[in-house]
C-alpha atoms as a PDB file:
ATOM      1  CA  UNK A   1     151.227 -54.249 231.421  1.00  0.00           C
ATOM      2  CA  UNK A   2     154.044 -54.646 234.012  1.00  0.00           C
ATOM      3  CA  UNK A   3     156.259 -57.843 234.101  1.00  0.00           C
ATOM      4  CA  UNK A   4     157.149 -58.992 237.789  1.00  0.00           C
ATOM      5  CA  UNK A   5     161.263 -59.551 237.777  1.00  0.00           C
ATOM      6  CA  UNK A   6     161.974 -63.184 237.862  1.00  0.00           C
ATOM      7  CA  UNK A   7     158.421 -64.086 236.285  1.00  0.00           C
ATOM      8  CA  UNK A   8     158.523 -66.819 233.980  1.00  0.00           C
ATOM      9  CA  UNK A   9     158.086 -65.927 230.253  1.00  0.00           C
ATOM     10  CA  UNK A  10     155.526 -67.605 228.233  1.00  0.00           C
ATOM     11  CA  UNK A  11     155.468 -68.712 224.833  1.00  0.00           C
ATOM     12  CA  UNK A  12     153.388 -65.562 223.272  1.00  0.00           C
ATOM     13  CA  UNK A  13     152.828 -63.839 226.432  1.00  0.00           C
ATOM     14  CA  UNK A  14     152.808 -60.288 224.701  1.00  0.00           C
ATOM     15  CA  UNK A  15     150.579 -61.184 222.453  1.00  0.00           C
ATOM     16  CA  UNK A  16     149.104 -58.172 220.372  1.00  0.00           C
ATOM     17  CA  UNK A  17     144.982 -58.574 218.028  1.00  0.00           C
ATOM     18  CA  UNK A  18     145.695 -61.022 215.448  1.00  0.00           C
ATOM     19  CA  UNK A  19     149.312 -62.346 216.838  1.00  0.00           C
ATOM     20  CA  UNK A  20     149.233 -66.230 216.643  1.00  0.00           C
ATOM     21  CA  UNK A  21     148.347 -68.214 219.511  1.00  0.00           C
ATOM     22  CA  UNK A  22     151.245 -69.687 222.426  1.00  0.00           C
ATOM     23  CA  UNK A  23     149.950 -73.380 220.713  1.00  0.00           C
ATOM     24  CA  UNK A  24     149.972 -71.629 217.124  1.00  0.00           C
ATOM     25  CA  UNK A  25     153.648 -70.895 217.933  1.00  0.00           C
ATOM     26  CA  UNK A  26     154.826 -74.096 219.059  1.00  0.00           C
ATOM     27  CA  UNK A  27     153.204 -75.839 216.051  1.00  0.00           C
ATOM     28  CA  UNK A  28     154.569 -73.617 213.622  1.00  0.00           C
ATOM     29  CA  UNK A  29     157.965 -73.710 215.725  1.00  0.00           C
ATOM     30  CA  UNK A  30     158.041 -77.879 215.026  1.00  0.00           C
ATOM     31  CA  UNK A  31     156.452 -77.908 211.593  1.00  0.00           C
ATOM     32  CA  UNK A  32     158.826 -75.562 209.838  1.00  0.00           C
ATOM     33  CA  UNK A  33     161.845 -76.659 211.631  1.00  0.00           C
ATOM     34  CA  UNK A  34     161.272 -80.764 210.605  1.00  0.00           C
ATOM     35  CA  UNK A  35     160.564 -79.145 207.377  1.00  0.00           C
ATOM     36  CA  UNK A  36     163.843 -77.087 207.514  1.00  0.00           C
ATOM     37  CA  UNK A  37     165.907 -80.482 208.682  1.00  0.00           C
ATOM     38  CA  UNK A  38     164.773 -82.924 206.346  1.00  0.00           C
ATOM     39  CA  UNK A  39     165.608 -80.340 203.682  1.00  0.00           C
ATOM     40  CA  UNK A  40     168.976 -79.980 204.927  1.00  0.00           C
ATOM     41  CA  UNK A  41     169.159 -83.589 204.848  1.00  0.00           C
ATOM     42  CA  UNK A  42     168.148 -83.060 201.055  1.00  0.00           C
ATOM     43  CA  UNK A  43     170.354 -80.793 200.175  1.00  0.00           C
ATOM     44  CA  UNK A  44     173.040 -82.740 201.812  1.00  0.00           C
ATOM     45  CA  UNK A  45     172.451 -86.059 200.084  1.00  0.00           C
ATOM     46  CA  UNK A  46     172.009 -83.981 196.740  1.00  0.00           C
ATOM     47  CA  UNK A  47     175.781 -82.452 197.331  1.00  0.00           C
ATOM     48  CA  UNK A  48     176.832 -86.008 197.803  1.00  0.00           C
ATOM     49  CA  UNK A  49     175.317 -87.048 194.475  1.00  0.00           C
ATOM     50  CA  UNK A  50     176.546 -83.956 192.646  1.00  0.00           C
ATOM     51  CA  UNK A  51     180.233 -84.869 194.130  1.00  0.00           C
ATOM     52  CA  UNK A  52     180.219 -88.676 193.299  1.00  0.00           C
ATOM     53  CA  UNK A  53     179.240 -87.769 189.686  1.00  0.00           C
ATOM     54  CA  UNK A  54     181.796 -85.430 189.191  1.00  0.00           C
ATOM     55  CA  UNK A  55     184.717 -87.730 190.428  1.00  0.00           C
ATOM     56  CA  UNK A  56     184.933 -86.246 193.761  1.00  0.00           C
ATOM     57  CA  UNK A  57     183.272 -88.619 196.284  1.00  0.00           C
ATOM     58  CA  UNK A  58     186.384 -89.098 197.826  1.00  0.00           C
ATOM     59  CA  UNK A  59     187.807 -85.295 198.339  1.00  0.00           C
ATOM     60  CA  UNK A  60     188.115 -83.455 201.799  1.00  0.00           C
ATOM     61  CA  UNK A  61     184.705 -81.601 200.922  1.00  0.00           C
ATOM     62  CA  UNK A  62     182.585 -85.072 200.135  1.00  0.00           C
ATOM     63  CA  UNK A  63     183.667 -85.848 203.806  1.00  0.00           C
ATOM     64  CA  UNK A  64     183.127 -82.643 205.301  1.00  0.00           C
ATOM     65  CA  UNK A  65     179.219 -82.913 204.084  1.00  0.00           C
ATOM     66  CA  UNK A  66     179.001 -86.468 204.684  1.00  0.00           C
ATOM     67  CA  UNK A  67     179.526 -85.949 208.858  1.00  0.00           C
ATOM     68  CA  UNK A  68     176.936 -82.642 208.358  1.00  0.00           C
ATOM     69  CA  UNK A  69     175.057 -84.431 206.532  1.00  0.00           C
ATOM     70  CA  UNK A  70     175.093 -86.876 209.758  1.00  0.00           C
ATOM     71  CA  UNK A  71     174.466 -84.217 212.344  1.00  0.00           C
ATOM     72  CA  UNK A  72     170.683 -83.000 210.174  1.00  0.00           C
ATOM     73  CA  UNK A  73     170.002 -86.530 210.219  1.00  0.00           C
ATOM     74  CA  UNK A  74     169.620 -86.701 214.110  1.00  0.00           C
ATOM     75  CA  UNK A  75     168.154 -83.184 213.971  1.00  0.00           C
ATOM     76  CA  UNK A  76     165.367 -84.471 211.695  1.00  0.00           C
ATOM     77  CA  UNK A  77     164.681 -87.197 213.788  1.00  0.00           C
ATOM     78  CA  UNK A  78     164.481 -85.271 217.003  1.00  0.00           C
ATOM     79  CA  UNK A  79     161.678 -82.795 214.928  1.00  0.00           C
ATOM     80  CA  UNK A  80     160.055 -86.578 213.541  1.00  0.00           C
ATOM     81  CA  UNK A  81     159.348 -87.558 217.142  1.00  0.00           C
ATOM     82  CA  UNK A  82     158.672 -83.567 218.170  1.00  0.00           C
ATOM     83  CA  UNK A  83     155.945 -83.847 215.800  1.00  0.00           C
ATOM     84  CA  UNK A  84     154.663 -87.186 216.874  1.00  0.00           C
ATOM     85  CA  UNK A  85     154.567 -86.505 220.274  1.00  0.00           C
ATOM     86  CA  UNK A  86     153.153 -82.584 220.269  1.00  0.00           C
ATOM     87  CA  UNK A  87     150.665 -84.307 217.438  1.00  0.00           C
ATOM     88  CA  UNK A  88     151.892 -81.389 214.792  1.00  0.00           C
ATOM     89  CA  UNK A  89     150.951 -82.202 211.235  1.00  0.00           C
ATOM     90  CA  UNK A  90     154.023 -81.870 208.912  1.00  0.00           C
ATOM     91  CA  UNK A  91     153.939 -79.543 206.080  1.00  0.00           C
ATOM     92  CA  UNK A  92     151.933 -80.369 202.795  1.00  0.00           C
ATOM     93  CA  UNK A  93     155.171 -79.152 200.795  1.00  0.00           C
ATOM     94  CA  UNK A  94     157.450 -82.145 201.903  1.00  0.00           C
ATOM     95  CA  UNK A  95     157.175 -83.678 198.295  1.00  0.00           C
ATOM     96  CA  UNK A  96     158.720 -79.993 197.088  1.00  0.00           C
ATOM     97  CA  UNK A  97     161.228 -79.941 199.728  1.00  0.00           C
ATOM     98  CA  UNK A  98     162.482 -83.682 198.789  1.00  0.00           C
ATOM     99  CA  UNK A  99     162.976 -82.579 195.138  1.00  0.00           C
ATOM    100  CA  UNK A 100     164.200 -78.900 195.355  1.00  0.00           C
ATOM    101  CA  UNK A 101     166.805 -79.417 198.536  1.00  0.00           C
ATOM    102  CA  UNK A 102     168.179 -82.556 196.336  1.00  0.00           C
ATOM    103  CA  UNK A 103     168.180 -80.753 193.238  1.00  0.00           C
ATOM    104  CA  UNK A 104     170.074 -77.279 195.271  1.00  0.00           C
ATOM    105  CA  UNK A 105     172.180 -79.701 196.454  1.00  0.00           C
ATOM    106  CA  UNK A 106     173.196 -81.604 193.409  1.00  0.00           C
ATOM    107  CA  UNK A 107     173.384 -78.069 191.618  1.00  0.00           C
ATOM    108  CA  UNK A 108     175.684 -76.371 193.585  1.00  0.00           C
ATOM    109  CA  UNK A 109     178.174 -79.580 193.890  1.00  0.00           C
ATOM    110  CA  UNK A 110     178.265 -79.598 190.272  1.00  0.00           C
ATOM    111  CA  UNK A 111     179.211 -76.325 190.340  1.00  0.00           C
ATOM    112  CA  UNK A 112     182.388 -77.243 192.186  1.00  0.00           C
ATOM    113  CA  UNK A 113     183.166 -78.171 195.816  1.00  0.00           C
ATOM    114  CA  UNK A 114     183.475 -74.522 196.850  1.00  0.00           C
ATOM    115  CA  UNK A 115     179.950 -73.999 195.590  1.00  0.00           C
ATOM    116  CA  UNK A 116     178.493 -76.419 197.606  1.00  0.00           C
ATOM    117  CA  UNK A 117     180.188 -75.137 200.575  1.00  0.00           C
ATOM    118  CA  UNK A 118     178.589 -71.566 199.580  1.00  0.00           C
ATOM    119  CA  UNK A 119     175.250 -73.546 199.633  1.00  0.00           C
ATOM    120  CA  UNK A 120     176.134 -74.567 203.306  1.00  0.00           C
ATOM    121  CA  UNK A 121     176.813 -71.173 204.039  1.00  0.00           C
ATOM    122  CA  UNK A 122     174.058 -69.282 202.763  1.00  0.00           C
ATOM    123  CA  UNK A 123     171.639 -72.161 204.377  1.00  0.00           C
ATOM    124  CA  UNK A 124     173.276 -72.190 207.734  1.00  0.00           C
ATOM    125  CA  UNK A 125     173.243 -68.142 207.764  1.00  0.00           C
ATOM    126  CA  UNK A 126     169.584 -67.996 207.371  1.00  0.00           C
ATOM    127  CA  UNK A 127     168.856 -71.108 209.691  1.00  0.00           C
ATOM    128  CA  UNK A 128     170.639 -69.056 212.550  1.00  0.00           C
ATOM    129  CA  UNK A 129     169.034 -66.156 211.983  1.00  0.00           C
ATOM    130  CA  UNK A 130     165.998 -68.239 212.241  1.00  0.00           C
ATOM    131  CA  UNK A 131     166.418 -70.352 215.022  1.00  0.00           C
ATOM    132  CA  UNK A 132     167.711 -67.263 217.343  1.00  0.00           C
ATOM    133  CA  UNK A 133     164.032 -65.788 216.228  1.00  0.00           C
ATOM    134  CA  UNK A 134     162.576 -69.130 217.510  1.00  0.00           C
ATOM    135  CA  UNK A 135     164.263 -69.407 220.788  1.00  0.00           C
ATOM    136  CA  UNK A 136     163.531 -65.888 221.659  1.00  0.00           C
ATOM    137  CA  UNK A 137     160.060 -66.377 220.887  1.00  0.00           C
ATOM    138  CA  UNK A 138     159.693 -69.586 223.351  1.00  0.00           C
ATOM    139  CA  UNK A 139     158.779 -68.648 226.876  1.00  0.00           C
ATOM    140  CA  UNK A 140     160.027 -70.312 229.662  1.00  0.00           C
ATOM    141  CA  UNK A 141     157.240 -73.121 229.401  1.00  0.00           C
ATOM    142  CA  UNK A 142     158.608 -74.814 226.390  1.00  0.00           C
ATOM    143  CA  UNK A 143     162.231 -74.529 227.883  1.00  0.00           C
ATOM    144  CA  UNK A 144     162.756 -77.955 226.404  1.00  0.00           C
ATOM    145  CA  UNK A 145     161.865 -77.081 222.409  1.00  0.00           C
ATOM    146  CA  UNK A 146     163.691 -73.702 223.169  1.00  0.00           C
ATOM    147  CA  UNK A 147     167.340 -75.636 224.669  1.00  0.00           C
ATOM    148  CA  UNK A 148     166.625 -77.569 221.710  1.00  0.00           C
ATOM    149  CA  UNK A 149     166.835 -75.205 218.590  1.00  0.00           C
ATOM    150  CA  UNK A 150     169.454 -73.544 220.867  1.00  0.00           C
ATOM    151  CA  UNK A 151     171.598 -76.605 221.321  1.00  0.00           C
ATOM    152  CA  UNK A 152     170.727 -77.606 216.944  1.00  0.00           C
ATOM    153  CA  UNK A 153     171.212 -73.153 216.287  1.00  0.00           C
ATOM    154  CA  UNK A 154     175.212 -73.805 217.483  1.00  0.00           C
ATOM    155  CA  UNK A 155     175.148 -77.303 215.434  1.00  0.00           C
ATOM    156  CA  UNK A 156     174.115 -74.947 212.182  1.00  0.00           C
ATOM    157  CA  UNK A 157     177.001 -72.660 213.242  1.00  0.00           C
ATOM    158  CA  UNK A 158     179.330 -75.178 213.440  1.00  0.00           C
ATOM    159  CA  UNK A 159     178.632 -75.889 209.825  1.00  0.00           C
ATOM    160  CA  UNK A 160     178.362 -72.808 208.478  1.00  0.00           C
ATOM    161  CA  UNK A 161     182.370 -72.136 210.233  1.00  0.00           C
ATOM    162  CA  UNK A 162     183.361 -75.683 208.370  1.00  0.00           C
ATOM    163  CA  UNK A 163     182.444 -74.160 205.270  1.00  0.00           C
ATOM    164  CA  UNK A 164     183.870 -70.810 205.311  1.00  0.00           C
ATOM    165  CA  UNK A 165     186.947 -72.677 206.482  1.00  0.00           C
ATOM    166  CA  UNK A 166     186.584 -74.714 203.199  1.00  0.00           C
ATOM    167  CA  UNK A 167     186.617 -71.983 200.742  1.00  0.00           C
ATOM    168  CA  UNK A 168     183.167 -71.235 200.404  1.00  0.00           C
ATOM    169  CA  UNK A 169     184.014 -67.705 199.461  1.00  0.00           C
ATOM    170  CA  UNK A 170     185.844 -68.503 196.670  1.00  0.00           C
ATOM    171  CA  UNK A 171     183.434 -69.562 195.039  1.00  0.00           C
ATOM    172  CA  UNK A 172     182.525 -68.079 191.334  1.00  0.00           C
ATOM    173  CA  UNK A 173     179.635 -65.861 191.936  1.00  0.00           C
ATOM    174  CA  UNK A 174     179.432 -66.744 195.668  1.00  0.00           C
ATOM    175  CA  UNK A 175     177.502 -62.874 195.993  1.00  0.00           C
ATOM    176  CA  UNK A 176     175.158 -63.827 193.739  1.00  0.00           C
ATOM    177  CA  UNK A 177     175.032 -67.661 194.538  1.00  0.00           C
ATOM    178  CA  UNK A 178     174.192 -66.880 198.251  1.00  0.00           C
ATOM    179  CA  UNK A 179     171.628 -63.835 198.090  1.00  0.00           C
ATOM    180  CA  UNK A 180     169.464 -66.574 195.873  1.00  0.00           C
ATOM    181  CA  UNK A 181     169.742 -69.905 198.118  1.00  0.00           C
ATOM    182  CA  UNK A 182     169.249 -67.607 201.442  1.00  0.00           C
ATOM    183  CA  UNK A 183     166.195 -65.770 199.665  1.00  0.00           C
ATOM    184  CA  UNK A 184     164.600 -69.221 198.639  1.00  0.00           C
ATOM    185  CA  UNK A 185     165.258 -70.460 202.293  1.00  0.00           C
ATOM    186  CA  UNK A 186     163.363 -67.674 203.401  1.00  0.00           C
ATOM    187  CA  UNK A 187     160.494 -68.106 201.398  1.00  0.00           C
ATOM    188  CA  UNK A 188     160.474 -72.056 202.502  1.00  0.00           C
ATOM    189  CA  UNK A 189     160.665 -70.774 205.667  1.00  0.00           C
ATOM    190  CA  UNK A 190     157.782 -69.054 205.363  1.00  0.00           C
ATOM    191  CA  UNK A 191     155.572 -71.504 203.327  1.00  0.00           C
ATOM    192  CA  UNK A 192     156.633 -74.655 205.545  1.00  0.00           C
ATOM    193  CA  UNK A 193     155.633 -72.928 208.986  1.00  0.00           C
ATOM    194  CA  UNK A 194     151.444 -72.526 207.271  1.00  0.00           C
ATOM    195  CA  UNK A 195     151.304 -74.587 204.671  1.00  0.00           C
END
């Protein structure tokens, strides 16, 4: 099949047997990223716990996370209303993500403000990664979801450079540390976008 120059791309348009459908996409596209964002919220609020029990709700690092924290907030509202308005069910694995992004989060500030900060990275990393798949995927007729992830993709990177910046290398095991929070992203990745 030949693509006219200067035709507009749509969502799916190269569709191969068994590749999802352009609305199949798009659902997907909303469900696992308000699935991602409110587990970034998690994770957030869990790093805030984790640093107020420790005695360090008051450090550089608490801050840091407190204004990303912020900035998932208004991403997880924007995917909220995205799945309101496109009529997208949410995933049935919220409950999960509610307890296992607070408990990451909690974990890895316990573990020491440069941990958490690994956390960030390792998140933020795969998130990228992910939403660069997404907007490449997104034709021309969902421009709107596609500027979107694009505009919330350079938000991620943003917070992924703040916590290189704060150490997050340093961090005892960070190796090991971020090979398991980006392969358990991954995987709720994959289970939030059917499930």
């Amino acid at each position: 099949m030949t693509t006219i120059a200067n035709s507009p791309r749509r969502t799916a348009g190269d569709r191969n047997p068994g590749d999802p459908e352009p609305r199949t996409v798009v659902e997907r596209t909303i469900r696992v990223d308000q699935a991602g964002e409110f587990g970034a919220v998690r994770i957030y609020e869990g790093q805030l716990f984790g640093l107020r029990l420790s005695g360090r709700a008051k450090g550089a690092a608490a801050r840091k996370i407190a204004e990303m924290a912020e900035a998932e907030r208004a991403h997880n509202r924007e995917f909220d209303r995205l799945l309101a308005e496109r009529r997208v069910r949410p995933t049935a694995l919220s409950p999960l993500w509610h307890v296992a992004g607070f408990a990451l989060g909690a974990a890895t500030a316990l573990m020491g403000e440069k941990a958490a900060m690994a956390c960030t990275v390792a998140v933020e990393e795969t998130i990228d990664e992910h939403y660069a798949a997404q907007a490449e995927a997104l034709g021309d007729d969902e421009a709107e979801l596609r500027a979107t992830i694009e505009k919330f993709r350079a938000d991620e990177i943003e917070h992924r450079d703040t916590a290189l910046a704060a150490g997050a290398e340093q961090a005892p095991g960070y190796e090991a540390l971020s090979t398991v929070i980006k392969a358990g992203s991954k995987l709720a990745i994959w289970l939030s976008s059917r499930i």
